[in-house]
N, C-alpha and C. Protein backbone atom coordinates (compact mmCIF):
# COMPACT_ATOMS: atom_id res chain seq x y z
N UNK A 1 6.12 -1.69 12.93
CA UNK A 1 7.56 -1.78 12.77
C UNK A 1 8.11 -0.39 12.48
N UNK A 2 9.41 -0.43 12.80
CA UNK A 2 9.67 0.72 12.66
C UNK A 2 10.73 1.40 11.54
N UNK A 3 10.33 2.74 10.37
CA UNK A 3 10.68 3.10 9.87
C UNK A 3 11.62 2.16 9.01
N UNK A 4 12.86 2.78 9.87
CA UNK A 4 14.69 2.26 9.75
C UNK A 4 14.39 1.10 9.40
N UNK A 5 14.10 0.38 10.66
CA UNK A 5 14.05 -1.31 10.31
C UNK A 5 13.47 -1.71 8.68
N UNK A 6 11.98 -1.52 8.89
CA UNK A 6 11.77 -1.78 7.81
C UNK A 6 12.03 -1.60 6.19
N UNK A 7 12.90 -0.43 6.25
CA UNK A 7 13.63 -0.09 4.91
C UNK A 7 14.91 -1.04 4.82
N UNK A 8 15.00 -1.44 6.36
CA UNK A 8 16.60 -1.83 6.31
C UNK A 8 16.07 -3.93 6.00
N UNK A 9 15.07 -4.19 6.16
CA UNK A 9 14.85 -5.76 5.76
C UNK A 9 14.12 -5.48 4.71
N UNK A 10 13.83 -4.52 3.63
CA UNK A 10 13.02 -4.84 2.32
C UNK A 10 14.35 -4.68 1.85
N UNK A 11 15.32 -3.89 1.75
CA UNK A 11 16.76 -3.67 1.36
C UNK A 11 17.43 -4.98 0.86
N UNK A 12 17.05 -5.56 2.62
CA UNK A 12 17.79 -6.99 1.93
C UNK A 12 17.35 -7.88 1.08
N UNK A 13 16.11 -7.71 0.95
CA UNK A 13 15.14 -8.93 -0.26
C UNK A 13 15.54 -8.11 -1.57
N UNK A 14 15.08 -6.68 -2.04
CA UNK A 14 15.00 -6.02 -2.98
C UNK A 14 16.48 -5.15 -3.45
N UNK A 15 17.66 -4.72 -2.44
CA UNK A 15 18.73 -4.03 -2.52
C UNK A 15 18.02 -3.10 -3.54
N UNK A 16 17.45 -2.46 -2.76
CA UNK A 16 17.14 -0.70 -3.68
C UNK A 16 18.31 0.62 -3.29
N UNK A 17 19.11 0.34 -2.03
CA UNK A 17 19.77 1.26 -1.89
C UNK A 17 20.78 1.14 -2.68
N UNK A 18 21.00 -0.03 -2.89
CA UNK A 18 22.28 -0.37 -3.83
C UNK A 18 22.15 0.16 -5.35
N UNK A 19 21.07 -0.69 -5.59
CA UNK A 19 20.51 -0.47 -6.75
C UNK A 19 19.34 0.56 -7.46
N UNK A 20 19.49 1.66 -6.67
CA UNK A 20 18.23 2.38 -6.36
C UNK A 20 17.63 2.54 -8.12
N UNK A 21 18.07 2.52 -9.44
CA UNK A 21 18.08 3.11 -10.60
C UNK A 21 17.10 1.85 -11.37
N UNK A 22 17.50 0.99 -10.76
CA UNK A 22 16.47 -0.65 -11.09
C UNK A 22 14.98 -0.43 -11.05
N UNK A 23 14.59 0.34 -10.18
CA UNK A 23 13.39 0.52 -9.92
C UNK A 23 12.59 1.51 -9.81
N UNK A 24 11.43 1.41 -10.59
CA UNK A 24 10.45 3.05 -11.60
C UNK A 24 9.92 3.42 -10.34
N UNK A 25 9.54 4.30 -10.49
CA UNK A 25 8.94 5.35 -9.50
C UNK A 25 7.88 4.52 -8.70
N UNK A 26 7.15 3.99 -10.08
CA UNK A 26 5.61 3.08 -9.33
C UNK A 26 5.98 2.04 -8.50
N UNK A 27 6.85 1.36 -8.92
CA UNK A 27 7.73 0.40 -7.98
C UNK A 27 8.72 0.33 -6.90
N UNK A 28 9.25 1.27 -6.65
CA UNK A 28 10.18 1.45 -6.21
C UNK A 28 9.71 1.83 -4.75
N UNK A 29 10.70 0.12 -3.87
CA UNK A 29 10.21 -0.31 -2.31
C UNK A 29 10.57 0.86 -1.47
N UNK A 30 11.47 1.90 -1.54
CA UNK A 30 11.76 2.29 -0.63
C UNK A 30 10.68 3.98 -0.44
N UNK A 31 10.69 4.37 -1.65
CA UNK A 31 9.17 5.34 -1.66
C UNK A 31 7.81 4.57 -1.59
N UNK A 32 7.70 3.19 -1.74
CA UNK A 32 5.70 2.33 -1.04
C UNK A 32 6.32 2.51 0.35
N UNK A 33 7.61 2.36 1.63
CA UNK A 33 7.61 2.24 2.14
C UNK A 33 7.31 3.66 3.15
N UNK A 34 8.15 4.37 2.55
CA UNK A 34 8.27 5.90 3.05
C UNK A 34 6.56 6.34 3.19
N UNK A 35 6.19 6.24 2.36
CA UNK A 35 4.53 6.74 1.57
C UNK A 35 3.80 5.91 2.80
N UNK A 36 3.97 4.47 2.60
CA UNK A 36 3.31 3.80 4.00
C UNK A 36 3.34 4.76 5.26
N UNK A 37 4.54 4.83 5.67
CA UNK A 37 4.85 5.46 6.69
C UNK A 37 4.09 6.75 7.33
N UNK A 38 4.50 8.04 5.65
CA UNK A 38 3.62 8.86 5.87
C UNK A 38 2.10 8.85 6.32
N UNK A 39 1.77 8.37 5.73
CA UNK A 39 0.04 7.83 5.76
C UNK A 39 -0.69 7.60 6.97
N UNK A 40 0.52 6.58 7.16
CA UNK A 40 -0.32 5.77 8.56
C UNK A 40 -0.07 6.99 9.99
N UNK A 41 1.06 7.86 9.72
CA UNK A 41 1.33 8.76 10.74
C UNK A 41 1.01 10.06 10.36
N UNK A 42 0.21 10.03 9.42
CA UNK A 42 -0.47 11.40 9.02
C UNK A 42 0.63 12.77 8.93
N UNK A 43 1.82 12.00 8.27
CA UNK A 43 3.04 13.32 7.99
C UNK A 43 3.13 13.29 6.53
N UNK A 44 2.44 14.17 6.14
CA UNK A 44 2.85 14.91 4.50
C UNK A 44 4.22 15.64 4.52
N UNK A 45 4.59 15.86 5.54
CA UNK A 45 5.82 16.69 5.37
C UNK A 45 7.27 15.38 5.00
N UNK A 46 7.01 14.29 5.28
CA UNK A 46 8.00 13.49 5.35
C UNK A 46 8.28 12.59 3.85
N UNK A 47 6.84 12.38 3.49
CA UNK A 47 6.45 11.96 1.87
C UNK A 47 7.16 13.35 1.25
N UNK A 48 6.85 13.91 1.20
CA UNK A 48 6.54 15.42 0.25
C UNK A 48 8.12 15.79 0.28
N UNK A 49 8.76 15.54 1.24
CA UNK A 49 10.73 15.94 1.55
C UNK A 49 11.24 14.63 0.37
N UNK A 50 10.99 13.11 0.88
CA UNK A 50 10.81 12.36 0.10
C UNK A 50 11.10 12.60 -1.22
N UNK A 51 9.65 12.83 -2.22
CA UNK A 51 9.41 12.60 -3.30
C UNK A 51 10.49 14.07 -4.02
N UNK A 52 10.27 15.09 -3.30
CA UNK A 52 11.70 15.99 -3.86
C UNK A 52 12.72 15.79 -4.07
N UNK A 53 13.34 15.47 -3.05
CA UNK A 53 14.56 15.03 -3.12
C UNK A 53 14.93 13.63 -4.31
N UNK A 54 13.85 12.62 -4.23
CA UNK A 54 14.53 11.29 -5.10
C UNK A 54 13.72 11.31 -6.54
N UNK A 55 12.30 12.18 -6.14
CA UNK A 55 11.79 11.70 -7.32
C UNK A 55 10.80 12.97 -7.95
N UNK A 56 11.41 14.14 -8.25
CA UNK A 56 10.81 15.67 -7.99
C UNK A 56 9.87 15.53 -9.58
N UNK A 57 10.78 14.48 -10.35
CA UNK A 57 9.70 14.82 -12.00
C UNK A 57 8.42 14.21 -11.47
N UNK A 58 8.06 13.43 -10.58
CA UNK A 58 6.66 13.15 -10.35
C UNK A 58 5.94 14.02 -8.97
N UNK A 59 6.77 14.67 -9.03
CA UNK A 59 5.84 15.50 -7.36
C UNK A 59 4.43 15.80 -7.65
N UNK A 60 4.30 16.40 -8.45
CA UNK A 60 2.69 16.34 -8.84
C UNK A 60 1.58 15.31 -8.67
N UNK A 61 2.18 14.27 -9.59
CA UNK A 61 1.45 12.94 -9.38
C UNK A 61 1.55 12.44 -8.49
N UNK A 62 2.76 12.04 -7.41
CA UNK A 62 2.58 12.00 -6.15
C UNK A 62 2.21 12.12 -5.68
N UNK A 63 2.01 13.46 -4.98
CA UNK A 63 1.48 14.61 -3.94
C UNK A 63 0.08 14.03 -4.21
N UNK A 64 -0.60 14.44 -5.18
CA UNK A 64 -2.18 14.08 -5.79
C UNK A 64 -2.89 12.73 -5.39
N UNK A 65 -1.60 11.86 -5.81
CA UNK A 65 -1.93 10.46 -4.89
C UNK A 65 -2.05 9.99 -3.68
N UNK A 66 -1.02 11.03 -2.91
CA UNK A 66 -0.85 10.54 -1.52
C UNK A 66 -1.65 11.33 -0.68
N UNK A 67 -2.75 12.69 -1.55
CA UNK A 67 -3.27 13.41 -0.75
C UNK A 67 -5.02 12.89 -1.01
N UNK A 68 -4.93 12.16 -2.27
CA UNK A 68 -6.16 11.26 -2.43
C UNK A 68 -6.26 9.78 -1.13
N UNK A 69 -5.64 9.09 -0.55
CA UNK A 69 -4.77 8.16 -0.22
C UNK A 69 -5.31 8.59 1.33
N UNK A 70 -4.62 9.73 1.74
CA UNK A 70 -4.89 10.29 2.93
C UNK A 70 -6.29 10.65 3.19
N UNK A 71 -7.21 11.24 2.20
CA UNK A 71 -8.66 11.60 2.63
C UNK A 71 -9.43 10.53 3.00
N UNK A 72 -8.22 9.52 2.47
CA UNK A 72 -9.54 8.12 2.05
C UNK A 72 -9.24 7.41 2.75
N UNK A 73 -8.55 6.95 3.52
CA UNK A 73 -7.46 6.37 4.66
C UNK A 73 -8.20 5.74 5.76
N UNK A 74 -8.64 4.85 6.21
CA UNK A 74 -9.43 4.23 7.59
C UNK A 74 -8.82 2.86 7.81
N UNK A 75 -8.45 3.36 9.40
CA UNK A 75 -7.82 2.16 10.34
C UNK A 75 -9.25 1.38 11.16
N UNK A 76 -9.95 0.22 10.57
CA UNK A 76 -10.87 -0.22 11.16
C UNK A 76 -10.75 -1.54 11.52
N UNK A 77 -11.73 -1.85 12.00
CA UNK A 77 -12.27 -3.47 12.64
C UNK A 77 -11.79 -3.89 11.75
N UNK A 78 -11.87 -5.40 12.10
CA UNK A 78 -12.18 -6.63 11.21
C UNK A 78 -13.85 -6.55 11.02
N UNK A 79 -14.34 -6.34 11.67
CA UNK A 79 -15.95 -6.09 11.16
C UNK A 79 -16.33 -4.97 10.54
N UNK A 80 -15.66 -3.91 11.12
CA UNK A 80 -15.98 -2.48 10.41
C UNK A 80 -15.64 -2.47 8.93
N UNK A 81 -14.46 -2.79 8.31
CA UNK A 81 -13.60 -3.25 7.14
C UNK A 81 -14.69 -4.18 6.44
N UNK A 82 -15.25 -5.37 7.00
CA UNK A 82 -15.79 -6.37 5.72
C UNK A 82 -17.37 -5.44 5.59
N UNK A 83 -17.61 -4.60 6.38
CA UNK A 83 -19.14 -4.34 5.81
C UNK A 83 -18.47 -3.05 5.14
N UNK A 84 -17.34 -2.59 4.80
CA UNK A 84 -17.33 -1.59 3.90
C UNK A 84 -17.15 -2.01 3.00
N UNK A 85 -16.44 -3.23 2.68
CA UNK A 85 -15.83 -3.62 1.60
C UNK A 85 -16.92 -4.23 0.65
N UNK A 86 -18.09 -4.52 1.36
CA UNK A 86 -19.15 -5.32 1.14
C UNK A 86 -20.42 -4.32 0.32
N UNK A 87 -20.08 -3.45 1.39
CA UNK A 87 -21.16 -1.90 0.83
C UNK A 87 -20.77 -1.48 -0.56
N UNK A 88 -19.12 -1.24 -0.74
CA UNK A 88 -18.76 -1.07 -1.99
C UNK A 88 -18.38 -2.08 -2.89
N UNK A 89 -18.50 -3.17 -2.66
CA UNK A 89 -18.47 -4.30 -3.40
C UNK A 89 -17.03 -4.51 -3.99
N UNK A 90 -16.36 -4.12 -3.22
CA UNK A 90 -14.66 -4.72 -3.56
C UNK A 90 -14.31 -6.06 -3.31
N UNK A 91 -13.83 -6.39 -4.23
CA UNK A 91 -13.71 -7.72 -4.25
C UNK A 91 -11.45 -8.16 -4.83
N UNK A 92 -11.04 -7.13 -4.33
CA UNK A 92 -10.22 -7.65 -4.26
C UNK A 92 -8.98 -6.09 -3.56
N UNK A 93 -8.10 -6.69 -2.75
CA UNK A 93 -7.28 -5.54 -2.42
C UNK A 93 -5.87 -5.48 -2.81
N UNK A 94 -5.13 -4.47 -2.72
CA UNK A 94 -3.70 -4.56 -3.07
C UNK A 94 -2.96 -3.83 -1.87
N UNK A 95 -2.31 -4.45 -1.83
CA UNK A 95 -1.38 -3.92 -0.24
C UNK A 95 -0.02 -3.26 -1.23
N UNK A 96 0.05 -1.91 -0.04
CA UNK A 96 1.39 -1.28 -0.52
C UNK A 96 2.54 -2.21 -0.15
N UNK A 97 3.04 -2.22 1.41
CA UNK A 97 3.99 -2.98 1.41
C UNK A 97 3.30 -4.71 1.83
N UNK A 98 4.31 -5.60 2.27
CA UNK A 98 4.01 -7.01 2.26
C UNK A 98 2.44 -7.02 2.96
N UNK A 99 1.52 -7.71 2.66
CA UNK A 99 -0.09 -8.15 2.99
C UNK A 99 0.07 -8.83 4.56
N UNK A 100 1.50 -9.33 4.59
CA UNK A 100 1.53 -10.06 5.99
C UNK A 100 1.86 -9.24 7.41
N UNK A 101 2.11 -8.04 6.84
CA UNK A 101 2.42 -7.10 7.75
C UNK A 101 0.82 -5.78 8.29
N UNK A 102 0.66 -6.25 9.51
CA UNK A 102 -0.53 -5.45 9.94
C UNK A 102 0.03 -3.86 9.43
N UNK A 103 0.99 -3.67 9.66
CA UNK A 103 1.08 -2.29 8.76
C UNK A 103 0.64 -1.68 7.42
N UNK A 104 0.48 -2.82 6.92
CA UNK A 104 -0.11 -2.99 5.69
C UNK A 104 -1.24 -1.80 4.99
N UNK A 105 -1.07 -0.74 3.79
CA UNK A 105 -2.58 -0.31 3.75
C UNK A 105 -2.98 -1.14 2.56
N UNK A 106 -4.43 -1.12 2.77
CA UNK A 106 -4.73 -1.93 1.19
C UNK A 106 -5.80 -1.09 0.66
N UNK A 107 -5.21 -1.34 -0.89
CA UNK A 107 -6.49 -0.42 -1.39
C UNK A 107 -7.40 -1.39 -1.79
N UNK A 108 -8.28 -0.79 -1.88
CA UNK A 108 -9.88 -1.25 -2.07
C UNK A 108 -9.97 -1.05 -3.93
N UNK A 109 -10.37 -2.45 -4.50
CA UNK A 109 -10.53 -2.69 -6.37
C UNK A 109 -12.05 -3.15 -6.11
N UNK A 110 -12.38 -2.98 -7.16
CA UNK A 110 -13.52 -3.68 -7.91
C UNK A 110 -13.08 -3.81 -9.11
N UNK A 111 -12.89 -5.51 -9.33
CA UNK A 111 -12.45 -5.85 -10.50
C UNK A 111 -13.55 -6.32 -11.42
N UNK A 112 -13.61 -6.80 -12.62
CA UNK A 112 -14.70 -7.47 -13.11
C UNK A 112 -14.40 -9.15 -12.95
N UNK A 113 -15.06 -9.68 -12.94
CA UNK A 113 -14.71 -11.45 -12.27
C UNK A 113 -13.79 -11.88 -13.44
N UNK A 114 -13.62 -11.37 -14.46
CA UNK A 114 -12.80 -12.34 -15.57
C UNK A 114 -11.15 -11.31 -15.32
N UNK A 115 -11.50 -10.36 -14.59
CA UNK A 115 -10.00 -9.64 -14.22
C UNK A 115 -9.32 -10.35 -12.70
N UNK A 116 -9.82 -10.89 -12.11
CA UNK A 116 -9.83 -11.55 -10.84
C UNK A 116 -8.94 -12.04 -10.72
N UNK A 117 -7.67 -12.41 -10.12
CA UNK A 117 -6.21 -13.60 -10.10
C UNK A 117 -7.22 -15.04 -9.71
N UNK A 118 -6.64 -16.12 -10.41
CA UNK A 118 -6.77 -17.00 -10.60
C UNK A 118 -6.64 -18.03 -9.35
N UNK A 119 -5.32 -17.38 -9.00
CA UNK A 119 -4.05 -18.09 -7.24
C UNK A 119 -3.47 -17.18 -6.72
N UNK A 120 -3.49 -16.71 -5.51
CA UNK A 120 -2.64 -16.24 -4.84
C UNK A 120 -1.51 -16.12 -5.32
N UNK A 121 -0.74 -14.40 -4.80
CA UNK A 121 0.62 -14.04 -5.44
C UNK A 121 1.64 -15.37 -3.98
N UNK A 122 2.88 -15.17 -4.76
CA UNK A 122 3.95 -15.64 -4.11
C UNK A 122 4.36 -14.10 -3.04
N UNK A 123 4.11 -14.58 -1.69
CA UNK A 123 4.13 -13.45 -1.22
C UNK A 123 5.86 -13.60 -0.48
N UNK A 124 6.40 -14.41 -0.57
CA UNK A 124 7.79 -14.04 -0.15
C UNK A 124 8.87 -13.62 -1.40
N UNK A 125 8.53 -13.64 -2.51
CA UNK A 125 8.59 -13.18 -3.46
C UNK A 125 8.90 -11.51 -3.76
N UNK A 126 7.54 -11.48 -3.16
CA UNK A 126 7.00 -9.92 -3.67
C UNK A 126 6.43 -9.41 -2.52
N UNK A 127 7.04 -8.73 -2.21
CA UNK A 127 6.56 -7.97 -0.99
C UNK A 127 6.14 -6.67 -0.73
N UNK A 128 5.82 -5.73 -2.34
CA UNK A 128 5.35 -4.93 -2.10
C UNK A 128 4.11 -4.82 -3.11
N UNK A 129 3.03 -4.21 -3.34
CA UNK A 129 1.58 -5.12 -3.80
C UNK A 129 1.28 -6.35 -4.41
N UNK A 130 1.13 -6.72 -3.04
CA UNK A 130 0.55 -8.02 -3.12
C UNK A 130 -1.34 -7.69 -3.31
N UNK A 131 -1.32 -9.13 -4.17
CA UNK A 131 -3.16 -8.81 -4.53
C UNK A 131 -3.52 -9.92 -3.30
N UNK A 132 -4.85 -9.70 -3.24
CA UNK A 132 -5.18 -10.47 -1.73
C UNK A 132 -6.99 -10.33 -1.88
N UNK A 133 -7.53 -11.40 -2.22
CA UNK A 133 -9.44 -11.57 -1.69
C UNK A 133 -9.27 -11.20 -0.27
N UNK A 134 -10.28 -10.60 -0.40
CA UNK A 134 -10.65 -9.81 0.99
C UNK A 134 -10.75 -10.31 2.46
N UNK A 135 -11.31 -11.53 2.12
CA UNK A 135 -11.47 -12.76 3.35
C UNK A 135 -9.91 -13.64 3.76
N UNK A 136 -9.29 -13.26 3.05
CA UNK A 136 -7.90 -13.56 3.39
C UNK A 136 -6.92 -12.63 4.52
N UNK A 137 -7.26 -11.21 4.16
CA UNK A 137 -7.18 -10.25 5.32
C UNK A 137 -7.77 -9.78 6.22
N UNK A 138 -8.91 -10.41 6.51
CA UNK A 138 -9.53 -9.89 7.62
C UNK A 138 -9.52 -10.32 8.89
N UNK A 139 -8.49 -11.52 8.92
CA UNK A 139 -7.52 -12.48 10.57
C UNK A 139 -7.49 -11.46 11.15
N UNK A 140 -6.89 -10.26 11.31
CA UNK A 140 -5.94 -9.69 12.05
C UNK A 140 -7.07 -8.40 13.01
N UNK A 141 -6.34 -8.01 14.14
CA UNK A 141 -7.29 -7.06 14.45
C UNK A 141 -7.61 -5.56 14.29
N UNK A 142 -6.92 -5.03 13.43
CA UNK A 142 -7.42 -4.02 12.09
C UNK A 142 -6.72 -4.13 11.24
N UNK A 143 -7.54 -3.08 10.07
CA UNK A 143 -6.34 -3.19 8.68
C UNK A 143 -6.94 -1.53 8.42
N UNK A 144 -5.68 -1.44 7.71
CA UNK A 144 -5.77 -0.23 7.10
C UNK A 144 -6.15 -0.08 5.46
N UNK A 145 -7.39 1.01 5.64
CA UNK A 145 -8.23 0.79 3.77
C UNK A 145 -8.12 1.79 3.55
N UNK A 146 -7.64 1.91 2.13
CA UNK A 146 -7.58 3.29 1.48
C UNK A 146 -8.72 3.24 0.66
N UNK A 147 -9.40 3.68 0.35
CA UNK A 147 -11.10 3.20 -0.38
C UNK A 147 -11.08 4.33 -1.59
N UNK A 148 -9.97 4.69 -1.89
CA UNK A 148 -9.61 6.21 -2.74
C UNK A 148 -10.47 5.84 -4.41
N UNK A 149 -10.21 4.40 -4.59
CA UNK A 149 -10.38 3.92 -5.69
C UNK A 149 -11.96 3.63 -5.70
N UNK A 150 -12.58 3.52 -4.47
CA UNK A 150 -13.81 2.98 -5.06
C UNK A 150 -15.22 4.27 -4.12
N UNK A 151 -14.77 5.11 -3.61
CA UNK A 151 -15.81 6.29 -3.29
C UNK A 151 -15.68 7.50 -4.43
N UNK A 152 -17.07 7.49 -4.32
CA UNK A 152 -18.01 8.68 -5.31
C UNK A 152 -17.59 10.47 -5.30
């Protein structure tokens, strides 16, 4: 999907342009979306204009994140994906924007089983990290893994 669009239908669930002050840095849909963007199109220059302009007291932590994010970044199979996830024993992922969208990146957790969600999030709800068991995303014919969280 593209860019525009997609800022312009999370807008309407979340109204961040309206309300842009509602929502913290960590949360806030319209930088998971931008950041998505960057990522998947391998432009630091577009994050990095971004995070100056709206959100410069965290450029540091940003930058750090999104350049951890990027090293770690793989668009694979549905088969390639479950034997990594399997190798590193993740057992649960979090999607930046909505889980239902193949655009989707998810990061890769290893939780301990008593940290585990219980039920599925309300995903029309919440559309930007959503938690998701692994076998729930692997329908589609790739996904995007950020594995930042669980390589050595």
């Amino acid at each position: 999907m593209e860019l525009i669009k997609r800022l312009d239908r999370y807008n309407l669930h979340y109204g961040f342009l309206e309300d842009s002050a509602d929502f913290s840095f960590e949360m806030h849909p319209e930088r998971v979306i931008i950041r998505n963007d960057a990522l998947r199109n391998n432009d630091r220059t577009l994050y990095e204009g971004y995070i100056k302009e709206k959100f410069e007291g965290y450029y540091d932590e940003a930058m750090r994140s999104f350049d951890a994010a990027a090293q770690n970044l793989r668009q694979l199979t549905t088969s390639e994906a479950a034997a990594i996830l399997e190798q590193h024993r993740v057992n649960l992922l979090r999607s930046d924007i909505s889980l239902t969208e193949n655009d989707a990146i998810f990061t890769a957790l290893v939780l301990p089983g008593n940290e585990l969600p219980l039920q599925d999030e309300d995903i029309k709800e919440k559309l930007i990290y959503n938690k998701a068991f692994p076998h729930t995303v692997l329908d589609r014919p790739y996904i995007w893994l950020d594995l930042s969280l669980v390589v050595e």
